[in-house]
Each structure stands twice: as structure tokens, then as C-alpha cells.
Protein backbone atom coordinates (compact mmCIF):
# COMPACT_ATOMS: atom_id res chain seq x y z
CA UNK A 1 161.78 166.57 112.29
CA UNK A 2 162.83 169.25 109.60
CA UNK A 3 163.68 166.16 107.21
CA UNK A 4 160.87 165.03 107.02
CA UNK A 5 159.52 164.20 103.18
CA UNK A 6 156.40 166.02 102.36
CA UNK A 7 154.27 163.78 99.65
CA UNK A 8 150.88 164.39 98.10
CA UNK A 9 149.47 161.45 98.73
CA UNK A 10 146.66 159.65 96.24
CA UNK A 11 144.26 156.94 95.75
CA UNK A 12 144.27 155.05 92.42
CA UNK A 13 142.79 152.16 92.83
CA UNK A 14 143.30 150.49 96.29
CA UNK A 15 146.58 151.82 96.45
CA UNK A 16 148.44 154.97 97.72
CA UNK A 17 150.95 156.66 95.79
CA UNK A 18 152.60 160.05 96.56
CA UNK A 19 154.77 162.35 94.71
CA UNK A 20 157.00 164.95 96.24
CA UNK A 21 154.97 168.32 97.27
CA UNK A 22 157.29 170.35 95.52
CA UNK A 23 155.68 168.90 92.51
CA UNK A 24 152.80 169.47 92.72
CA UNK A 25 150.97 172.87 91.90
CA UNK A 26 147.12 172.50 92.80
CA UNK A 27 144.88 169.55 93.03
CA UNK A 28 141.35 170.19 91.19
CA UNK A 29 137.73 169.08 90.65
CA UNK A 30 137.48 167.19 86.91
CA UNK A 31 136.83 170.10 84.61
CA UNK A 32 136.09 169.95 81.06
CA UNK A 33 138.11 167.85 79.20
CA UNK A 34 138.88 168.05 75.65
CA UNK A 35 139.80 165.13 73.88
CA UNK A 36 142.73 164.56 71.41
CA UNK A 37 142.82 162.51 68.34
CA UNK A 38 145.81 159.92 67.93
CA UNK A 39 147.11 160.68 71.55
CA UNK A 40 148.74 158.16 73.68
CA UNK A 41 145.92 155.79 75.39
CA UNK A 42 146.22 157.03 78.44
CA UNK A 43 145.84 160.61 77.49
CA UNK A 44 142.60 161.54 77.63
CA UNK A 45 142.53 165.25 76.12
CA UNK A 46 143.62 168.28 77.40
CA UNK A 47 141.85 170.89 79.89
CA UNK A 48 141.92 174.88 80.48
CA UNK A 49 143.34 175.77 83.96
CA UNK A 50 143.08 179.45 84.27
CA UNK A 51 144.30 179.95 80.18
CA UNK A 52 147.00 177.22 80.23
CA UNK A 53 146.35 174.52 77.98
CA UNK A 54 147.09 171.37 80.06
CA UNK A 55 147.19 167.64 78.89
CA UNK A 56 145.61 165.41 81.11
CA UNK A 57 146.99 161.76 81.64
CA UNK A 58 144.49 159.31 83.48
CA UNK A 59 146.42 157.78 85.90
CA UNK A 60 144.22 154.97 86.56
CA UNK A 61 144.26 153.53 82.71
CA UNK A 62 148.18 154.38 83.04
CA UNK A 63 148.46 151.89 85.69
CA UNK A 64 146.13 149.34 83.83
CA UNK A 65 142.47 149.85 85.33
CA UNK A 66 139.56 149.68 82.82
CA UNK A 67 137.29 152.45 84.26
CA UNK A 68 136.77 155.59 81.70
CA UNK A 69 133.84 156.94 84.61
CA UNK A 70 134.70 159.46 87.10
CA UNK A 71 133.06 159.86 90.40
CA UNK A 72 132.59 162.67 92.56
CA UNK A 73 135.70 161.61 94.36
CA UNK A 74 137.91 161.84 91.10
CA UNK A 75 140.29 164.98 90.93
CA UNK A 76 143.70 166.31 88.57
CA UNK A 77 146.50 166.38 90.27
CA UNK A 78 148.15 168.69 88.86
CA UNK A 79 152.20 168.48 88.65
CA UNK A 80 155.15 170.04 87.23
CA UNK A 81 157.07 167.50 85.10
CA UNK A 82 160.16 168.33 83.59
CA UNK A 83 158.81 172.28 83.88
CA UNK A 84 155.68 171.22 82.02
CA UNK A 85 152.54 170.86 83.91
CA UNK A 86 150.37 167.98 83.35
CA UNK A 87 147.00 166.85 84.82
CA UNK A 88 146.94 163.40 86.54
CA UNK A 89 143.62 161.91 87.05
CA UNK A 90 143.04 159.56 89.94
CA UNK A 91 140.40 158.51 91.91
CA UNK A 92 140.85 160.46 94.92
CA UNK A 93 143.77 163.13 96.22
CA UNK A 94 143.51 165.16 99.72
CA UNK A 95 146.64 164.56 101.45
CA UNK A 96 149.58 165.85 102.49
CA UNK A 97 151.79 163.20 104.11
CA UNK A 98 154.76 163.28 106.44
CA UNK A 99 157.57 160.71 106.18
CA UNK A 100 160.55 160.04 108.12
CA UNK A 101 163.30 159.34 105.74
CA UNK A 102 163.46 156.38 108.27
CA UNK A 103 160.34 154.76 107.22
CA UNK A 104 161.58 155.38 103.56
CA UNK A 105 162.66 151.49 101.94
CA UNK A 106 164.25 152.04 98.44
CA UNK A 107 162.92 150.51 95.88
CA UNK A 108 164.16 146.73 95.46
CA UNK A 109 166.05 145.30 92.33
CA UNK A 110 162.05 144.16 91.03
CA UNK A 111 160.76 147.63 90.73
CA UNK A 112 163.69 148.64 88.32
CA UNK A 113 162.23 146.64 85.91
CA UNK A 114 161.71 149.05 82.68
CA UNK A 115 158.09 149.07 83.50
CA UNK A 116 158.38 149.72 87.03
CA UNK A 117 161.79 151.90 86.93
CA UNK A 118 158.78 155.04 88.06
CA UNK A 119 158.75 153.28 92.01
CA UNK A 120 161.45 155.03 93.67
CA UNK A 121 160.37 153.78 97.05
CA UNK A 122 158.07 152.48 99.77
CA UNK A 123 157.33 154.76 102.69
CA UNK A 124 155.44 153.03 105.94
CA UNK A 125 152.90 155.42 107.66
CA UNK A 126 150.83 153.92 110.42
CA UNK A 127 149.60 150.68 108.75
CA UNK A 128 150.09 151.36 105.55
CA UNK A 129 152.67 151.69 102.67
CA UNK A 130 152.81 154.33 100.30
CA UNK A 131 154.18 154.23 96.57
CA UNK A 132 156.56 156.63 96.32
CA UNK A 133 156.76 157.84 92.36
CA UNK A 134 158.83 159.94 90.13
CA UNK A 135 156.70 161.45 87.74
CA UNK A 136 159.51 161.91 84.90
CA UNK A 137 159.80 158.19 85.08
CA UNK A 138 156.12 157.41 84.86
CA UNK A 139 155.75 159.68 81.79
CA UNK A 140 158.50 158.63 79.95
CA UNK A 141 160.66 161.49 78.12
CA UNK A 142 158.91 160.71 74.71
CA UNK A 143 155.40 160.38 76.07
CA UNK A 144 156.30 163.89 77.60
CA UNK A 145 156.90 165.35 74.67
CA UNK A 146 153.82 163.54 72.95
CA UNK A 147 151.97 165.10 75.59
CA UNK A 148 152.98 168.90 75.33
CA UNK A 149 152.54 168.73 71.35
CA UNK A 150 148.60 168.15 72.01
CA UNK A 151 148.43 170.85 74.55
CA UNK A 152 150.21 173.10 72.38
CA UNK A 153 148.20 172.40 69.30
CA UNK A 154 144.93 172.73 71.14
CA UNK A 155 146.69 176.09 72.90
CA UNK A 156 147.26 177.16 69.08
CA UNK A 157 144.23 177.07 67.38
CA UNK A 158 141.94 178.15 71.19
């Protein structure tokens, strides 16, 4: 049972997706957010976790839903992604989920598509399926470093 894959698991939309635990550092309430001019469109501005200037990437316009309002149920996830952290906005995160490497399907030839290459898999829990997602692939390398030169001018002139 030791092998067991420990995923955050999160609600964006009416789907599931988890990340890796090891990822992750904290999941938070939305906090202030400061917005950036000319950042990517799903960036929506940067926020102050404990004196670390952090962008913050809305998850749900990433993946193409037209909301901009957050509910009491929205939160950051907030993840390590190529040793940068990075807020991830979704509609709802409060699980920690355990999956047998067994119930673990790789992704198919469809989901290596270039805009799909993030879906590394689909893990079965109960009756449902979970996205499984790698974070470097969702935020693709230049995005990533579009993202940190924000943060880092906002953490310059704070």
C-alpha cells in the first residue's frame, strides 16, 4: 500500500484534476490579487503569500471557462513549478487522494496532442476519474518564465 500516489485533488469546472502532493506547498483562501499589465490571459496578477511575490494563473480561464467571479468555494493552489511557486486558481481544492498505481491508465496517443501533452494520466477512484496533470506541461517553459518576470517586477518595486 506504500505505492500508493498521493494527489491533491481539484475541482475546475465539473472535472477533477490532481497534481502530485509533493507539489504542492499550501492551498489558500483568494487573497488580494494584484493585477499585471500585458500578462498572459490567463494570468490574472500576482498575490503576497507571507512576503513572496507570487503570480497567480486562473486555472479555470486556462482550461477555457469564461467566469472572471470567484465564489466562496474558490481557493490558490499553490505549487512548486520548476522551483518557482505559482498560484493556481480553481473552483474548489480539499483533497488529498490515494491511488493505486493500478487504477493509474496512461494517457492515450489523443492527449499528447500539443495542447493536451499536460494529461499524463487517468486515475479511477470509486466512480470517478481523475485528471492526472503535470504542471510544467500546463505552464509551458515560456509562459513560466513570462510568469516569474511579473512577480519579480511587482517583488521589485513592493
Amino acid at each position: 500500500m506504500s505505492n500508493e500516489l498521493h494527489i491533491v485533488g481539484f475541482q475546475v469546472g465539473r472535472e477533477t484534476f490532481g497534481v502530485p502532493i509533493s507539489q504542492v506547498h499550501e492551498i489558500v483562501r483568494i487573497p488580494e490579487i494584484t493585477s499585471v499589465p500585458d500578462a498572459p490571459d490567463a494570468v490574472i496578477g500576482v498575490m503576497n503569500l507571507r512576503g513572496k511575490i507570487v503570480p497567480v494563473v486562473d486555472l479555470r480561464r486556462r482550461f477555457g471557462a469564461k467566469s472572471d467571479e470567484f465564489a466562496r468555494k474558490n481557493r490558490v493552489v499553490v505549487a512548486e513549478v520548476e522551483s518557482k511557486l505559482v498560484g493556481l486558481v480553481v473552483d474548489s481544492a480539499s483533497e488529498v487522494l490515494k491511488i493505486s498505481p493500478q487504477d493509474v491508465q496512461p494517457a492515450n496517443s489523443m492527449f499528447q496532442e500539443q495542447e493536451l501533452n499536460y494529461i499524463t494520466g487517468l486515475g479511477k477512484l470509486a466512480d470517478r476519474l481523475i485528471i492526472l496533470i503535470d504542471l510544467t506541461r500546463l505552464l509551458e517553459r515560456n509562459e513560466l518564465r513570462r510568469l516569474t518576470m511579473p512577480a519579480e517586477a511587482a517583488g521589485a518595486t513592493a
